[in-house]
PDB file of N, CA and C in Angstrom:
ATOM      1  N   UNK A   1       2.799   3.208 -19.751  1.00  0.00           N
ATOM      2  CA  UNK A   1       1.609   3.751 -19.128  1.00  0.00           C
ATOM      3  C   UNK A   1       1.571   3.295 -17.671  1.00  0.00           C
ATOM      4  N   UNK A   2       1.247   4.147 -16.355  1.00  0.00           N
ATOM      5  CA  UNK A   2       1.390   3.780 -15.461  1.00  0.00           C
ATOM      6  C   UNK A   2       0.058   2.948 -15.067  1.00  0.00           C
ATOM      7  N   UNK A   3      -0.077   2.127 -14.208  1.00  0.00           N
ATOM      8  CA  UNK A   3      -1.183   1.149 -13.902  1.00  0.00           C
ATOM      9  C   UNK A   3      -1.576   2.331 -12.439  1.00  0.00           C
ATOM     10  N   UNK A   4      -2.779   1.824 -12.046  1.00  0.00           N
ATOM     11  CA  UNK A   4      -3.097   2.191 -10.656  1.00  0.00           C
ATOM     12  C   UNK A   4      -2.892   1.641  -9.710  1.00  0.00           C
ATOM     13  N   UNK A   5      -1.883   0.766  -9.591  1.00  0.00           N
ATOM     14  CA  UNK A   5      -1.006   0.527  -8.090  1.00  0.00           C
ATOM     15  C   UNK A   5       0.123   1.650  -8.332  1.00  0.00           C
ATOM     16  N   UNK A   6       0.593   1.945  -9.673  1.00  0.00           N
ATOM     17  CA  UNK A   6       1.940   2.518  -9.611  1.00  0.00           C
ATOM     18  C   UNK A   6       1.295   4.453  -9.320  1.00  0.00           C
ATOM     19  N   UNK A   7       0.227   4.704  -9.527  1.00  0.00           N
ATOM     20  CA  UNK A   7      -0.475   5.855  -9.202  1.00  0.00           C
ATOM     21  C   UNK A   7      -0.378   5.735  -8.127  1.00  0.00           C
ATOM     22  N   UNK A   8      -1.038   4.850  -7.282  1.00  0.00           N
ATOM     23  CA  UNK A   8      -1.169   4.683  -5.508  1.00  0.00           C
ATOM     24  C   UNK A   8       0.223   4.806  -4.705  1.00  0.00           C
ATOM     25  N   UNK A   9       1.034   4.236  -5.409  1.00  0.00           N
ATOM     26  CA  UNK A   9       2.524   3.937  -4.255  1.00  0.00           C
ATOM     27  C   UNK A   9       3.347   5.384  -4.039  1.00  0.00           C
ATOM     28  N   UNK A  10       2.688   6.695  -4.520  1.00  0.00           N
ATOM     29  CA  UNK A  10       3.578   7.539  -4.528  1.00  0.00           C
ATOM     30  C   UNK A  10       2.742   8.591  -2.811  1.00  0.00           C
ATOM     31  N   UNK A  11       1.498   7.570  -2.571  1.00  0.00           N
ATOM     32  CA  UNK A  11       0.673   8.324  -1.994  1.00  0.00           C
ATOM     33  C   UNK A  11       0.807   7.738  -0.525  1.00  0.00           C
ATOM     34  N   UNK A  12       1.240   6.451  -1.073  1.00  0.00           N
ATOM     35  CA  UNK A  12       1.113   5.948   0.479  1.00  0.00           C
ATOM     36  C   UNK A  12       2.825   6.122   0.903  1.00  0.00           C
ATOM     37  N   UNK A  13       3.541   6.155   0.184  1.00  0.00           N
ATOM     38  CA  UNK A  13       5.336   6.757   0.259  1.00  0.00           C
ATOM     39  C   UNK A  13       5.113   8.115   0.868  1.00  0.00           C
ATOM     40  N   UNK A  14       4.418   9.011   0.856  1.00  0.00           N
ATOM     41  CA  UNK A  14       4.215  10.580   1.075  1.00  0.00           C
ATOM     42  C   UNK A  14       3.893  10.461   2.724  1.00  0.00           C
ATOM     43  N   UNK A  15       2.639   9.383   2.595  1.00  0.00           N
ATOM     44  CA  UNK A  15       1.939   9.417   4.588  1.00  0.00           C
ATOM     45  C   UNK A  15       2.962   8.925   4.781  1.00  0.00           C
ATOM     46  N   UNK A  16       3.547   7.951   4.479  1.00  0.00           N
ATOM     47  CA  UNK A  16       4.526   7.341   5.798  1.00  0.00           C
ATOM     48  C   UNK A  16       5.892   7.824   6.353  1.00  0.00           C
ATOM     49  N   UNK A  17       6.297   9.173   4.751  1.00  0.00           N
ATOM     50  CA  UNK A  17       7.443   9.959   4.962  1.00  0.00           C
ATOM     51  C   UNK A  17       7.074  11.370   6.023  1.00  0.00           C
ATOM     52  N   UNK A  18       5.417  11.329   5.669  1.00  0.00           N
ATOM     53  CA  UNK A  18       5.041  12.511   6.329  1.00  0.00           C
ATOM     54  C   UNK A  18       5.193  12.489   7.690  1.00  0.00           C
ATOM     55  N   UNK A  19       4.374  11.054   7.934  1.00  0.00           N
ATOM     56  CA  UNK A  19       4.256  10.167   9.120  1.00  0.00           C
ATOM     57  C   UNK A  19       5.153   9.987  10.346  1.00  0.00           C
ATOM     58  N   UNK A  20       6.310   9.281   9.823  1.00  0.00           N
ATOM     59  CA  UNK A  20       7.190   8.897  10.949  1.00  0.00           C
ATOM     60  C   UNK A  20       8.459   9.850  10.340  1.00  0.00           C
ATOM     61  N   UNK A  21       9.201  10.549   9.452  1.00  0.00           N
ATOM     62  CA  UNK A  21      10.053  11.535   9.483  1.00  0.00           C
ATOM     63  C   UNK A  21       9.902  12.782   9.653  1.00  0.00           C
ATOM     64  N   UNK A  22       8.731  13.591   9.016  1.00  0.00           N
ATOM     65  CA  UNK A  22       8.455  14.882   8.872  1.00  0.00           C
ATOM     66  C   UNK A  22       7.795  15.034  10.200  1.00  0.00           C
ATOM     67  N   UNK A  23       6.452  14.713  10.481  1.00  0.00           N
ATOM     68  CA  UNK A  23       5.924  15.376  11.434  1.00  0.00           C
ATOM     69  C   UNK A  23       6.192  14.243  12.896  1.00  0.00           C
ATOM     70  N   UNK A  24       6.588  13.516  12.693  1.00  0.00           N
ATOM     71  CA  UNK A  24       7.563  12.671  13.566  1.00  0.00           C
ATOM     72  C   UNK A  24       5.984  12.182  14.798  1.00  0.00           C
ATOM     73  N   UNK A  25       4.691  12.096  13.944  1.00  0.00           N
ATOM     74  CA  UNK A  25       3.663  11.463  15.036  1.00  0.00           C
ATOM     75  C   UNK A  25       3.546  10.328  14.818  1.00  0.00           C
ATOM     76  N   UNK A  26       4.094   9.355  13.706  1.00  0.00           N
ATOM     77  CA  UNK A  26       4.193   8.175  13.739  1.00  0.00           C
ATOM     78  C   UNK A  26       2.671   7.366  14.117  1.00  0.00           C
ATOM     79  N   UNK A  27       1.425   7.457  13.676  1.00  0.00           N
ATOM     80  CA  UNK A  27       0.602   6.986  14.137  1.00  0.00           C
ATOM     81  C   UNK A  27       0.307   5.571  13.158  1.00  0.00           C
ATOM     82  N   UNK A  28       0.930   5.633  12.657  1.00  0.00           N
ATOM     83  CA  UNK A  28       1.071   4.285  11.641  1.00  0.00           C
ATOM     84  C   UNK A  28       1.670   2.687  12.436  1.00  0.00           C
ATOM     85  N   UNK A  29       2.022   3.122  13.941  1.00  0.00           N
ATOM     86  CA  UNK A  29       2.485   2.783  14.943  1.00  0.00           C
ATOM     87  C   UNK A  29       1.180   1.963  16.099  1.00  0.00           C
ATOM     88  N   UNK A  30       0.306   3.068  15.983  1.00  0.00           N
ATOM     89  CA  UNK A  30      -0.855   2.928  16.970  1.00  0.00           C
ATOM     90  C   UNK A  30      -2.030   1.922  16.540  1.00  0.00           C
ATOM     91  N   UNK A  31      -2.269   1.311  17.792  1.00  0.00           N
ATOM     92  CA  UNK A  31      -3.394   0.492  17.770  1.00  0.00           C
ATOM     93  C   UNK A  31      -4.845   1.365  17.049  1.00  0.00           C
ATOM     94  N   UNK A  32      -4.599   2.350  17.459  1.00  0.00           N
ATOM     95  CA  UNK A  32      -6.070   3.337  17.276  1.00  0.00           C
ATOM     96  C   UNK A  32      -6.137   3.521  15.779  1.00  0.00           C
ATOM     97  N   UNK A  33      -5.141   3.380  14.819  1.00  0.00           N
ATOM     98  CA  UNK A  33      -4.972   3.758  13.675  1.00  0.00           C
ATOM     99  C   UNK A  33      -5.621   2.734  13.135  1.00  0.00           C
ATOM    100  N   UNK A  34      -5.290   1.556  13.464  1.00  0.00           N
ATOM    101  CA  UNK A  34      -5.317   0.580  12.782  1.00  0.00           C
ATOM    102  C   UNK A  34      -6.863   0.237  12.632  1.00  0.00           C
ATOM    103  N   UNK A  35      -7.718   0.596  14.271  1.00  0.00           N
ATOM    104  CA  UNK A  35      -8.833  -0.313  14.230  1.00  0.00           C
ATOM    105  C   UNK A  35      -9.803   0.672  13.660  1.00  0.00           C
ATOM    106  N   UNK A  36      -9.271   2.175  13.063  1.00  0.00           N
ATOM    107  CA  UNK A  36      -9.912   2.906  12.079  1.00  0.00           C
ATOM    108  C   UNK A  36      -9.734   2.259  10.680  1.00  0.00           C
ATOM    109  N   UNK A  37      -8.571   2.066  10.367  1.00  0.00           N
ATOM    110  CA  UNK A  37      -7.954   1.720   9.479  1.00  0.00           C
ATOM    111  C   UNK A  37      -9.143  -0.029   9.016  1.00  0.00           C
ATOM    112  N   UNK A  38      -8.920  -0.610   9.803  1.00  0.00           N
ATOM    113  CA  UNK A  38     -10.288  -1.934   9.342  1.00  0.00           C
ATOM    114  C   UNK A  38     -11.602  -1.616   9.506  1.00  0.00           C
ATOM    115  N   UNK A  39     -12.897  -0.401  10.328  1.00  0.00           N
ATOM    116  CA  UNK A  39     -13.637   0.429   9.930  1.00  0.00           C
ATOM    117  C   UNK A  39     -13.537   0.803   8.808  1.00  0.00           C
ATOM    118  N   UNK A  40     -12.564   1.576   8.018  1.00  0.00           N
ATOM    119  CA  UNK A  40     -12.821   2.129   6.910  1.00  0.00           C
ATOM    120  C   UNK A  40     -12.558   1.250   5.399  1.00  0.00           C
ATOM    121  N   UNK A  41     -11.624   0.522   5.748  1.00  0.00           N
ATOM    122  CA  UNK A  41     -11.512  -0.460   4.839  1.00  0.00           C
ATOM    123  C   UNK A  41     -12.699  -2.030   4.485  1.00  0.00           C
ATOM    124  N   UNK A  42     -13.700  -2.216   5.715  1.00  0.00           N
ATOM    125  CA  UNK A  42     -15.057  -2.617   5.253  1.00  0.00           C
ATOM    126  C   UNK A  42     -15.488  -1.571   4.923  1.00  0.00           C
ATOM    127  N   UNK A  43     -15.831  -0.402   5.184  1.00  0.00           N
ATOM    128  CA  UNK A  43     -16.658   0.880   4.420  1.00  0.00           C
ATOM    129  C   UNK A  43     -16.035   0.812   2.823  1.00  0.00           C
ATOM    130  N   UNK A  44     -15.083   0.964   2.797  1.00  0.00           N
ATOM    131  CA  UNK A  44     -14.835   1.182   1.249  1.00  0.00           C
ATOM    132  C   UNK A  44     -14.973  -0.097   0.749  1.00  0.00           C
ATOM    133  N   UNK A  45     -14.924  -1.455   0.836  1.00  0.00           N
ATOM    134  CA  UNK A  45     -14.994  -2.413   0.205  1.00  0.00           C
ATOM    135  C   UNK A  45     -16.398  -2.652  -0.069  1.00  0.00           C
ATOM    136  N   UNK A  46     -17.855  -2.525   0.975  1.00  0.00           N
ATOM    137  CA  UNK A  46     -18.686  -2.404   0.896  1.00  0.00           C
ATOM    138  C   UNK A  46     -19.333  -1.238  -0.542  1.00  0.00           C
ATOM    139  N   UNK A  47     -18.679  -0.049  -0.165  1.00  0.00           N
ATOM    140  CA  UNK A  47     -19.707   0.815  -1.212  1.00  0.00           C
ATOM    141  C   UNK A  47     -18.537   0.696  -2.680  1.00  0.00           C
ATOM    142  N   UNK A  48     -17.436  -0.048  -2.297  1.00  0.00           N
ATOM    143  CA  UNK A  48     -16.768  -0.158  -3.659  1.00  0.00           C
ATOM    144  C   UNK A  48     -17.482  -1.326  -4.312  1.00  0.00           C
ATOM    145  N   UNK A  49     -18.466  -2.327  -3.903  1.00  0.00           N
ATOM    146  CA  UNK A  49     -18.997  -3.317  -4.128  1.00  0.00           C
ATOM    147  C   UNK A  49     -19.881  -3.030  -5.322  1.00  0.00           C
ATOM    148  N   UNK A  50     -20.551  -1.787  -4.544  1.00  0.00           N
ATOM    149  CA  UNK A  50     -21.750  -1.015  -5.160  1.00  0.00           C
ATOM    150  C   UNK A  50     -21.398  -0.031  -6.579  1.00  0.00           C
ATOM    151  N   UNK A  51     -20.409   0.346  -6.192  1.00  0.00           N
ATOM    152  CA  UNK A  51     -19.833   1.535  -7.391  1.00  0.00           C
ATOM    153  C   UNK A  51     -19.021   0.537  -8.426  1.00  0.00           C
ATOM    154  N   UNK A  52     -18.633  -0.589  -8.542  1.00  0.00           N
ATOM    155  CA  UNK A  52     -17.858  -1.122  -9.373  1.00  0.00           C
ATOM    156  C   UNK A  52     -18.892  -2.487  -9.843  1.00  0.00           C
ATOM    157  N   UNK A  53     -19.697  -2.839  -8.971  1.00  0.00           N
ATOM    158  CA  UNK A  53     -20.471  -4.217  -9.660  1.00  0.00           C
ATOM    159  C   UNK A  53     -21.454  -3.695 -10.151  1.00  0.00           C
ATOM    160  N   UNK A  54     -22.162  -2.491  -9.845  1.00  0.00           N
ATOM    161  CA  UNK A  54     -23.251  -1.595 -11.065  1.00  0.00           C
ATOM    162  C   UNK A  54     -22.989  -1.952 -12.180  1.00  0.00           C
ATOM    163  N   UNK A  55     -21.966  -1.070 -13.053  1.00  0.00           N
ATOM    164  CA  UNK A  55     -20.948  -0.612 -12.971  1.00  0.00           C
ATOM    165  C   UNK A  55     -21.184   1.216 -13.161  1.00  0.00           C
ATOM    166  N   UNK A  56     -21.063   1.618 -12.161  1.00  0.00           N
ATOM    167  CA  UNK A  56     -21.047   3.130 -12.114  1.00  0.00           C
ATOM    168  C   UNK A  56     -19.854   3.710 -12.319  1.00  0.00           C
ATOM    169  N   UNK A  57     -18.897   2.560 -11.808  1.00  0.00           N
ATOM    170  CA  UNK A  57     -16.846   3.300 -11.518  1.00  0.00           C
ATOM    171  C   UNK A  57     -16.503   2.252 -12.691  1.00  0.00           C
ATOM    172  N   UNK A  58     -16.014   2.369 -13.911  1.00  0.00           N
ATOM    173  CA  UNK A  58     -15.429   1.418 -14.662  1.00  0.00           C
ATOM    174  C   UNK A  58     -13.729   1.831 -14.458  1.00  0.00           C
ATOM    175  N   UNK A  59     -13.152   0.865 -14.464  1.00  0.00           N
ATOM    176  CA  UNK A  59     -11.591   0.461 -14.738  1.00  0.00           C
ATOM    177  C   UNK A  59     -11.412  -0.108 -15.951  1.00  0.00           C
ATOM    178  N   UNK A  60     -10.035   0.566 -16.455  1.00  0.00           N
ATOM    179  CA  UNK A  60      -9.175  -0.171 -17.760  1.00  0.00           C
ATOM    180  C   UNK A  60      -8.684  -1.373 -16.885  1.00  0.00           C
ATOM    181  N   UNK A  61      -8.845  -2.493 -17.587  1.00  0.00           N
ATOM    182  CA  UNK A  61      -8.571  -3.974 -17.075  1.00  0.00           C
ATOM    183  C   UNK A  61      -6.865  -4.036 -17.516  1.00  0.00           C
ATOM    184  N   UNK A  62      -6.518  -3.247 -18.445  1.00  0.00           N
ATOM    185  CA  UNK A  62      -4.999  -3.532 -18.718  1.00  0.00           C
ATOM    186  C   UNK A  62      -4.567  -2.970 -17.706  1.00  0.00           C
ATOM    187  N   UNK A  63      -4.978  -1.786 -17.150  1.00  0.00           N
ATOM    188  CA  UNK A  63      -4.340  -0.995 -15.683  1.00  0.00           C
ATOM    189  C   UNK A  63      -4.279  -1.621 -14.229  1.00  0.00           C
ATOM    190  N   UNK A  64      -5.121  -2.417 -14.099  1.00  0.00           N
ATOM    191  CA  UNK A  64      -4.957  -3.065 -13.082  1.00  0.00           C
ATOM    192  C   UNK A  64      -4.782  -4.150 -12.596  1.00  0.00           C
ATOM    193  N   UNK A  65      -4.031  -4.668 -11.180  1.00  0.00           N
ATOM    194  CA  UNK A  65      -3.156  -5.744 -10.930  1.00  0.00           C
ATOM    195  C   UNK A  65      -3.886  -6.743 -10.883  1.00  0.00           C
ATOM    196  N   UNK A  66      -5.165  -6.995 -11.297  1.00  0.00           N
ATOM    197  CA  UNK A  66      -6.212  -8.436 -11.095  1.00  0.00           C
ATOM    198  C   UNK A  66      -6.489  -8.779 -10.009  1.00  0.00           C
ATOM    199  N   UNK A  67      -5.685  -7.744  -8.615  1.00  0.00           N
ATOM    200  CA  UNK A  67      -6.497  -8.906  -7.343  1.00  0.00           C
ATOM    201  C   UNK A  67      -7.615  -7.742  -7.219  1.00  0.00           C
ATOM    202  N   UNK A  68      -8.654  -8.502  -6.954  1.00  0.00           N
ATOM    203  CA  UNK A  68      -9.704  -7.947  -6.117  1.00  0.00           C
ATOM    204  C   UNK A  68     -10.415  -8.126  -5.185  1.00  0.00           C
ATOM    205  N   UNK A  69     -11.258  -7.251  -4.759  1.00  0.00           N
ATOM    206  CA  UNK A  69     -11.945  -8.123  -3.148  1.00  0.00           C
ATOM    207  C   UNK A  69     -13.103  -7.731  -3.639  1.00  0.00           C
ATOM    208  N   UNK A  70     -14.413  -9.129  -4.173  1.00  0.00           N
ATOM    209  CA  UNK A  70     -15.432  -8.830  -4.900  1.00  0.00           C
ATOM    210  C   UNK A  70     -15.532  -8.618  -6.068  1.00  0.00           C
ATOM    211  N   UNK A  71     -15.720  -7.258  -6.349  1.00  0.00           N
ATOM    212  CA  UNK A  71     -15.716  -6.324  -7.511  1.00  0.00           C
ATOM    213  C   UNK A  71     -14.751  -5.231  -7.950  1.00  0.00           C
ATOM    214  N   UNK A  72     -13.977  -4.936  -6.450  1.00  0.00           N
ATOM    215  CA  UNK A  72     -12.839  -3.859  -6.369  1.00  0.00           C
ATOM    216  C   UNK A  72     -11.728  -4.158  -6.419  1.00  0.00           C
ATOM    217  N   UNK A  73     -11.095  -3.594  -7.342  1.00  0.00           N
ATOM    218  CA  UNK A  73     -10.028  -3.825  -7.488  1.00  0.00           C
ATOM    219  C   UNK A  73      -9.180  -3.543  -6.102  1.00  0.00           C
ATOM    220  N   UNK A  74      -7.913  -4.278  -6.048  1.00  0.00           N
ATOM    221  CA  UNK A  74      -7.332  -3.876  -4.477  1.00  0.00           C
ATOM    222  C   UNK A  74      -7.023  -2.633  -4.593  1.00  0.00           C
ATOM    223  N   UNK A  75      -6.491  -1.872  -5.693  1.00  0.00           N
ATOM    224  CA  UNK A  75      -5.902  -0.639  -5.710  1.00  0.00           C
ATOM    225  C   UNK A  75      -6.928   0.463  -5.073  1.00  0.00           C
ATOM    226  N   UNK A  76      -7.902  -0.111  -4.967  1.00  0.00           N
ATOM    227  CA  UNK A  76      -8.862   1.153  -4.361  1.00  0.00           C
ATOM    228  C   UNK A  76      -8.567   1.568  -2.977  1.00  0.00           C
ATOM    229  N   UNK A  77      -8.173   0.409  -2.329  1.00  0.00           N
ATOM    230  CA  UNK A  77      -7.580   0.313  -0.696  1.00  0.00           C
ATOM    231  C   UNK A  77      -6.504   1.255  -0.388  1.00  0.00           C
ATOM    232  N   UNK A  78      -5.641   1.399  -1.842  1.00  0.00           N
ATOM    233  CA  UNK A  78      -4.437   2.245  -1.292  1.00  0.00           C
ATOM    234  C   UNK A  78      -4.804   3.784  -0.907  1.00  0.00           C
ATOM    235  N   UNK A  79      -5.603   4.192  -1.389  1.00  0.00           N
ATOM    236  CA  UNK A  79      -6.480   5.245  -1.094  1.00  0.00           C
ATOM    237  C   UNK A  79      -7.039   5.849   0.765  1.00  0.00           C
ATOM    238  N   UNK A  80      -7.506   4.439   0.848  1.00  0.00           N
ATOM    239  CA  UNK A  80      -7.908   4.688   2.195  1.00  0.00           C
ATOM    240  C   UNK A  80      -7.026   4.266   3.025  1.00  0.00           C
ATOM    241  N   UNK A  81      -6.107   3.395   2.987  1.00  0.00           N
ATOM    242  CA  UNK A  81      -4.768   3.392   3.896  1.00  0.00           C
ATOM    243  C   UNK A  81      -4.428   4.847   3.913  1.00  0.00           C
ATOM    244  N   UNK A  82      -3.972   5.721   2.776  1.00  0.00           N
ATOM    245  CA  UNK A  82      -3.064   6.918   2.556  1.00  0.00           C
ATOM    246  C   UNK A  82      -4.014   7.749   3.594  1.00  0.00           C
ATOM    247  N   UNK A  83      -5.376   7.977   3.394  1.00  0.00           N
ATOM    248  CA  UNK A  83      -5.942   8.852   3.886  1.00  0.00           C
ATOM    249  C   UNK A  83      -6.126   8.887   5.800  1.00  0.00           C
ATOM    250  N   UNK A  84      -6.224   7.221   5.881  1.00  0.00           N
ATOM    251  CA  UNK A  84      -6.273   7.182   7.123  1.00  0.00           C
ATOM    252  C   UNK A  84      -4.773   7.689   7.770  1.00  0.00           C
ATOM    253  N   UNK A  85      -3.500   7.498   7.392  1.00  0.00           N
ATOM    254  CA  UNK A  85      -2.702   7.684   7.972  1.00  0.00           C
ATOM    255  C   UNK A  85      -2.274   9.024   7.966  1.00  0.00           C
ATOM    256  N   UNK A  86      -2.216   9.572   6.681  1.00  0.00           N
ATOM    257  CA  UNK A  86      -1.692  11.032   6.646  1.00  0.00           C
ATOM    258  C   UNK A  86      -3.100  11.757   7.118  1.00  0.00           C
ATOM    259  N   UNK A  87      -4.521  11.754   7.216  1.00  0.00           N
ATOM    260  CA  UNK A  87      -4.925  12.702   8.283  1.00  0.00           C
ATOM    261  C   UNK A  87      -4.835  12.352   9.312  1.00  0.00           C
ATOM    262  N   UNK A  88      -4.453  11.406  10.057  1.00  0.00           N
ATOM    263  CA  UNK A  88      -4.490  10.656  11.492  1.00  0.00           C
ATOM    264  C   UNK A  88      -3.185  11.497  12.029  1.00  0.00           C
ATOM    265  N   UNK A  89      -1.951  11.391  10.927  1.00  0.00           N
ATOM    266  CA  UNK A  89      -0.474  12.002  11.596  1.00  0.00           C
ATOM    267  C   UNK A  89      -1.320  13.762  11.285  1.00  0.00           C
ATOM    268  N   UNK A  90      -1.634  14.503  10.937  1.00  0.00           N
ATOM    269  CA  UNK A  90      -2.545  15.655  10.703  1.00  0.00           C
ATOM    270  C   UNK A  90      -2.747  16.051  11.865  1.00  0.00           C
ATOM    271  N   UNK A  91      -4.083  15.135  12.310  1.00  0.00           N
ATOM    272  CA  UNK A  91      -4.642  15.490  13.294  1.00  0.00           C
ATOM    273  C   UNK A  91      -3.769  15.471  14.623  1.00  0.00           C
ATOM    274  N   UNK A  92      -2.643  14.365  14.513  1.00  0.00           N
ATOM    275  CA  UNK A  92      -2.266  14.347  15.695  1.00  0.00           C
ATOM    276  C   UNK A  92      -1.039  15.521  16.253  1.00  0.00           C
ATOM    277  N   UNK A  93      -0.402  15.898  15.429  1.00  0.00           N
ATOM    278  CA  UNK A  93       0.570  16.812  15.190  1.00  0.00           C
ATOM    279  C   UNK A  93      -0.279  18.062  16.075  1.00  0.00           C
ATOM    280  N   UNK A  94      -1.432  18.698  15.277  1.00  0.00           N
ATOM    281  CA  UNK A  94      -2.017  20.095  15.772  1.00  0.00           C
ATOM    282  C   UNK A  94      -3.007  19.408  16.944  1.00  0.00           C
ATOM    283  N   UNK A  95      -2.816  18.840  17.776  1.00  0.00           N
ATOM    284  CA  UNK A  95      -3.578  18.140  18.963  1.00  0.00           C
ATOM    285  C   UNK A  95      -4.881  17.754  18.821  1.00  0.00           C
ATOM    286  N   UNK A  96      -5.253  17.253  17.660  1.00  0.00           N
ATOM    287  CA  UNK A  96      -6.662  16.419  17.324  1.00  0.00           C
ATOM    288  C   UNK A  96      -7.173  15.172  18.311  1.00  0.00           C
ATOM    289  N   UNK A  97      -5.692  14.677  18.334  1.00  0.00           N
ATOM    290  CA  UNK A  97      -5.932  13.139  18.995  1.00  0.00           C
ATOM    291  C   UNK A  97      -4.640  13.167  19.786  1.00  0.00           C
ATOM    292  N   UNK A  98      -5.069  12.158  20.516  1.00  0.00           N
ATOM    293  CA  UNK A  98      -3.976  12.400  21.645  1.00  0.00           C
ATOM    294  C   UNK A  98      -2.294  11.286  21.532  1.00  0.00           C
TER     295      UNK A  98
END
């Protein structure tokens, strides 16, 4: 049975192939990425606080790797890494960002 890190790693393998080979914007590179990238990662740790110490979001405890930050499991993070990078290389490709 796959756990939810092994769900996550196929997502963040995709942005970074998308990233720096395919669309060759490499923003996984940039300062600007990053200081979105720690913005969004207190945002999600914050309302993952809320959705998992309720408990509104339950997790199978056999599925996941035991670290957490709080209440969230880390695997929730891989999520918002993936998203920040593959829409960031997105946007930057069709001239979103410079």
């Amino acid at each position: 049975m796959a756990t939810y890190f092994l769900i996550g790693l196929p997502f963040i393998a995709a942005v970074l192939v998308v990233d720096i080979w395919i669309l060759k914007t490499r923003v996984v590179k940039k300062r600007q990425t990053w200081m979105v990238m720690l913005v969004l990662m207190i945002m999600t740790a914050i309302f993952d606080q809320y959705l998992t110490g309720r408990p509104i979001v339950l997790y199978d405890d056999s599925l996941r790797s035991g670290i957490t930050i709080g209440y969230a499991p880390i695997e929730d993070f891989m999520y918002t890494f993936a998203a920040v990078i593959g829409l960031g290389s997105i946007m930057k490709k069709f001239g979103m960002l410079e």
